[in-house]
N, C-alpha and C. Protein backbone atom coordinates (compact mmCIF):
# COMPACT_ATOMS: atom_id res chain seq x y z
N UNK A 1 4.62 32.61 -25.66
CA UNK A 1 4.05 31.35 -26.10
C UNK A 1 4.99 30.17 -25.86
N UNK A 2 6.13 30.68 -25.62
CA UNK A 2 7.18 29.42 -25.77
C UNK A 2 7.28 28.40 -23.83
N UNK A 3 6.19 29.69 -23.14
CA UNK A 3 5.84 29.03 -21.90
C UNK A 3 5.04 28.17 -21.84
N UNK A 4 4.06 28.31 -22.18
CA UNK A 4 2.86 26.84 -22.51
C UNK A 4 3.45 25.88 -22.43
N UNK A 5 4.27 25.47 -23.40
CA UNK A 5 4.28 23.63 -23.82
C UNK A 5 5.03 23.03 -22.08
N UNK A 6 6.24 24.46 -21.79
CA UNK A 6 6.80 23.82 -20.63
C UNK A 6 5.66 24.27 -19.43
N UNK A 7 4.54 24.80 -19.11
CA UNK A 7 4.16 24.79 -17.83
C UNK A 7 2.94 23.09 -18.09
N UNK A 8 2.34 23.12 -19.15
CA UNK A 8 2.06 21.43 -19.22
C UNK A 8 2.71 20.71 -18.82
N UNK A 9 3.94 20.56 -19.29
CA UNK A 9 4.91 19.65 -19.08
C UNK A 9 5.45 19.25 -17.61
N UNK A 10 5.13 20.54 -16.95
CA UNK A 10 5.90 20.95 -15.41
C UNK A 10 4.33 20.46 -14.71
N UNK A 11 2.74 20.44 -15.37
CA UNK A 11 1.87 20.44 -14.79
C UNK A 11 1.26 18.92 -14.75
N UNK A 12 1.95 18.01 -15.96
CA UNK A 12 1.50 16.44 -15.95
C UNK A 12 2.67 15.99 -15.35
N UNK A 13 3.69 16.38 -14.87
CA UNK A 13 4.37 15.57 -13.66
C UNK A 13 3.94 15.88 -12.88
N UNK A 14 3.61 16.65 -12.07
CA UNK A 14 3.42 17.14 -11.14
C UNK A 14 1.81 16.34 -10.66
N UNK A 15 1.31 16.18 -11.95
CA UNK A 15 -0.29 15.33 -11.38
C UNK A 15 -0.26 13.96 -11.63
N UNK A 16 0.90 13.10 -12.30
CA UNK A 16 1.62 11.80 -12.18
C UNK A 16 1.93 11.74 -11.03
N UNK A 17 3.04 12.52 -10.00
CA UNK A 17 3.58 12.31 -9.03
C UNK A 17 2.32 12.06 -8.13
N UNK A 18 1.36 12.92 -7.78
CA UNK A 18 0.43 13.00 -6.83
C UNK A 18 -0.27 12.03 -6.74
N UNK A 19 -0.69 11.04 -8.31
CA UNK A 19 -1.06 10.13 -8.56
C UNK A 19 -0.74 9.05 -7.31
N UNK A 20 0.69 8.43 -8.18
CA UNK A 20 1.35 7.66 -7.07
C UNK A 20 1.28 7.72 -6.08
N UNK A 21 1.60 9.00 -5.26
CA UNK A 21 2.14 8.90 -3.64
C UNK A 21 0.37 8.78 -2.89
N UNK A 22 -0.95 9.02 -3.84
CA UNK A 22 -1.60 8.42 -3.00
C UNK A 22 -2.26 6.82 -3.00
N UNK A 23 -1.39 6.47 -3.47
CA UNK A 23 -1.34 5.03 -3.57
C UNK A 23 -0.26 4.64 -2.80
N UNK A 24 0.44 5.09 -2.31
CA UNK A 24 1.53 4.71 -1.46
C UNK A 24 0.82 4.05 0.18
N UNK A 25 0.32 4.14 0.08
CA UNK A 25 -0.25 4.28 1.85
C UNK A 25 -1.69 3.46 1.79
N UNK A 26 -1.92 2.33 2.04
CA UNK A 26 -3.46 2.19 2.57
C UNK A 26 -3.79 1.71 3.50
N UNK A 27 -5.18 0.79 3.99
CA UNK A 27 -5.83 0.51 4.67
C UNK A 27 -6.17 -1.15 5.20
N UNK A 28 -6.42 -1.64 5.87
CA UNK A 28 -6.82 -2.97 6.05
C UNK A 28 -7.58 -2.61 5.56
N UNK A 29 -8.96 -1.99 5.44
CA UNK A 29 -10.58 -2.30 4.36
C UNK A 29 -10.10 -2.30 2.81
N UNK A 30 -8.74 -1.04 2.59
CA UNK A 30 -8.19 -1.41 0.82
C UNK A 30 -7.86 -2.68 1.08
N UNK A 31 -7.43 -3.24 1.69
CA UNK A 31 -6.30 -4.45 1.31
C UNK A 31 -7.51 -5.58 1.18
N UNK A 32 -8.19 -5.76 2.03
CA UNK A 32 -9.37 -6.73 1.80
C UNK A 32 -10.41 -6.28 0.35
N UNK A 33 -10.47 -5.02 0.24
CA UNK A 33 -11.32 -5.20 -1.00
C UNK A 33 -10.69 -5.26 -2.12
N UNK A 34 -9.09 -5.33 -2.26
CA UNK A 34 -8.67 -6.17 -3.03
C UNK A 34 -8.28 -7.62 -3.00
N UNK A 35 -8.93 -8.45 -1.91
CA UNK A 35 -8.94 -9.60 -1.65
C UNK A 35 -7.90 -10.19 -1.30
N UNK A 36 -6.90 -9.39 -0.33
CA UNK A 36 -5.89 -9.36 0.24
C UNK A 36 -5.85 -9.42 1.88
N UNK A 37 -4.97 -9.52 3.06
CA UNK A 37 -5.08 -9.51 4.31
C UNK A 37 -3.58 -9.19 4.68
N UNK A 38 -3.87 -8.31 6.17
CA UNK A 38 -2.98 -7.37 6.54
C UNK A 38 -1.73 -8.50 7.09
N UNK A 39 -0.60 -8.89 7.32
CA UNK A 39 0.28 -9.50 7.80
C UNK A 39 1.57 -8.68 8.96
N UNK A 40 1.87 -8.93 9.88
CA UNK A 40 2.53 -8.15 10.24
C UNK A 40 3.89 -8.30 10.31
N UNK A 41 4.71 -7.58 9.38
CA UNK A 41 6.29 -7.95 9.65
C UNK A 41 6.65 -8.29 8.12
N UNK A 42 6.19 -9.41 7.63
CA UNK A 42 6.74 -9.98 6.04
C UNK A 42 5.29 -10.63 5.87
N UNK A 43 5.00 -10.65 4.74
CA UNK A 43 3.87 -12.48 4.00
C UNK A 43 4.31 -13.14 4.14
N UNK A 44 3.63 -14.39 4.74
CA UNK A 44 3.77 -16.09 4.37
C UNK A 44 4.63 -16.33 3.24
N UNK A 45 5.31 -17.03 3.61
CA UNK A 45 6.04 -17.87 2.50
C UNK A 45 4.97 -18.01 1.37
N UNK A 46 4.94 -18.20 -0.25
CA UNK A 46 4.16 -18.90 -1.48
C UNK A 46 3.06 -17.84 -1.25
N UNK A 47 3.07 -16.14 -0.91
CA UNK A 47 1.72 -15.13 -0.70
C UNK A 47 3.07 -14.13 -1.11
N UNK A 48 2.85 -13.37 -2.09
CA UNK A 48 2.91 -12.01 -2.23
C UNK A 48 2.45 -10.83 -1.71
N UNK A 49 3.56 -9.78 -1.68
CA UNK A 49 3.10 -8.56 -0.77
C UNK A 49 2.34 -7.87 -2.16
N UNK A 50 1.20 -7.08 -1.67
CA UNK A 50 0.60 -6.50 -2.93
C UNK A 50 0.37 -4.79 -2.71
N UNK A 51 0.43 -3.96 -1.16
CA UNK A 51 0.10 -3.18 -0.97
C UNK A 51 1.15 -2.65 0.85
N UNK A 52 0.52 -1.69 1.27
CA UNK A 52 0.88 -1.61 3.03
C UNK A 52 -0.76 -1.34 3.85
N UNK A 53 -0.38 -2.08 4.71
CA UNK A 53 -1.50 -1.48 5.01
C UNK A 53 -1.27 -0.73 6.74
N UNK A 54 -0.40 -0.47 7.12
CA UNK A 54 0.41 0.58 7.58
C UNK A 54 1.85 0.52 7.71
N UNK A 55 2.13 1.26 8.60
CA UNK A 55 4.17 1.51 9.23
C UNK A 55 4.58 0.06 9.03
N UNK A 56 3.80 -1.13 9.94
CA UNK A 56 4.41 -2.40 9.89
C UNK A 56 3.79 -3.37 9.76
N UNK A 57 2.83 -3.35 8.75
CA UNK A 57 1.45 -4.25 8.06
C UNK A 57 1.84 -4.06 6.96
N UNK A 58 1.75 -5.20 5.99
CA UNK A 58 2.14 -5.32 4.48
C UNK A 58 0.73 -5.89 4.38
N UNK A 59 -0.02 -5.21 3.10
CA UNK A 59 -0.66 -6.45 2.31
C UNK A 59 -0.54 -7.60 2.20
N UNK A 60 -1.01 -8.63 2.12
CA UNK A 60 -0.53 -9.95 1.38
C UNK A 60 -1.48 -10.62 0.85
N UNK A 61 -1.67 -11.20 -0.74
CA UNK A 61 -2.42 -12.11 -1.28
C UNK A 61 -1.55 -13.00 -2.06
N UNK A 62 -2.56 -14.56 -2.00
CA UNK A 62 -1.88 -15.77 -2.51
C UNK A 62 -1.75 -14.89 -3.77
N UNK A 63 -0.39 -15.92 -4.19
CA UNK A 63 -0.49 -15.69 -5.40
C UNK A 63 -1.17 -17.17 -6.71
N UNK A 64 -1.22 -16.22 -7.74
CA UNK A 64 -2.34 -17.38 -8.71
C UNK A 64 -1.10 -17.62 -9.65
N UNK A 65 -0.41 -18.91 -9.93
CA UNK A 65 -0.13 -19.35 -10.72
C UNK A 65 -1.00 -20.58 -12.40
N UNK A 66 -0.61 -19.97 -13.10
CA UNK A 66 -1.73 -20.56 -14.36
C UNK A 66 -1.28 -22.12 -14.55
């Protein structure tokens, strides 16, 4: 019994990690349907990077100041 608590434990990192890494990687169609556009190299000056949208495409959307 004293295995349980640690194979949970070993089994919600393990589905955290997987989480993330597929968020690591997307698409020009993700990046636009988060109302974003692909840039190649760095963002515009006063535009935040928000995503990739491959090897050497960054996301980029303005950013909203209040």
């Amino acid at each position: 019994m004293r295995i349980l608590p640690l194979l949970c434990a070993v089994l919600l990192l393990m589905l955290q990690g997987a989480a993330g890494l597929s968020l690591a990687r997307g698409s020009p169609q993700d990046c636009e349907r988060r109302g974003g556009f692909c840039s190649h190299g760095s963002c515009p000056p006063g535009i935040g990077r928000v995503g990739i949208c491959s090897e050497q495409d960054f996301c980029c959307r303005r950013r909203w100041y209040p």
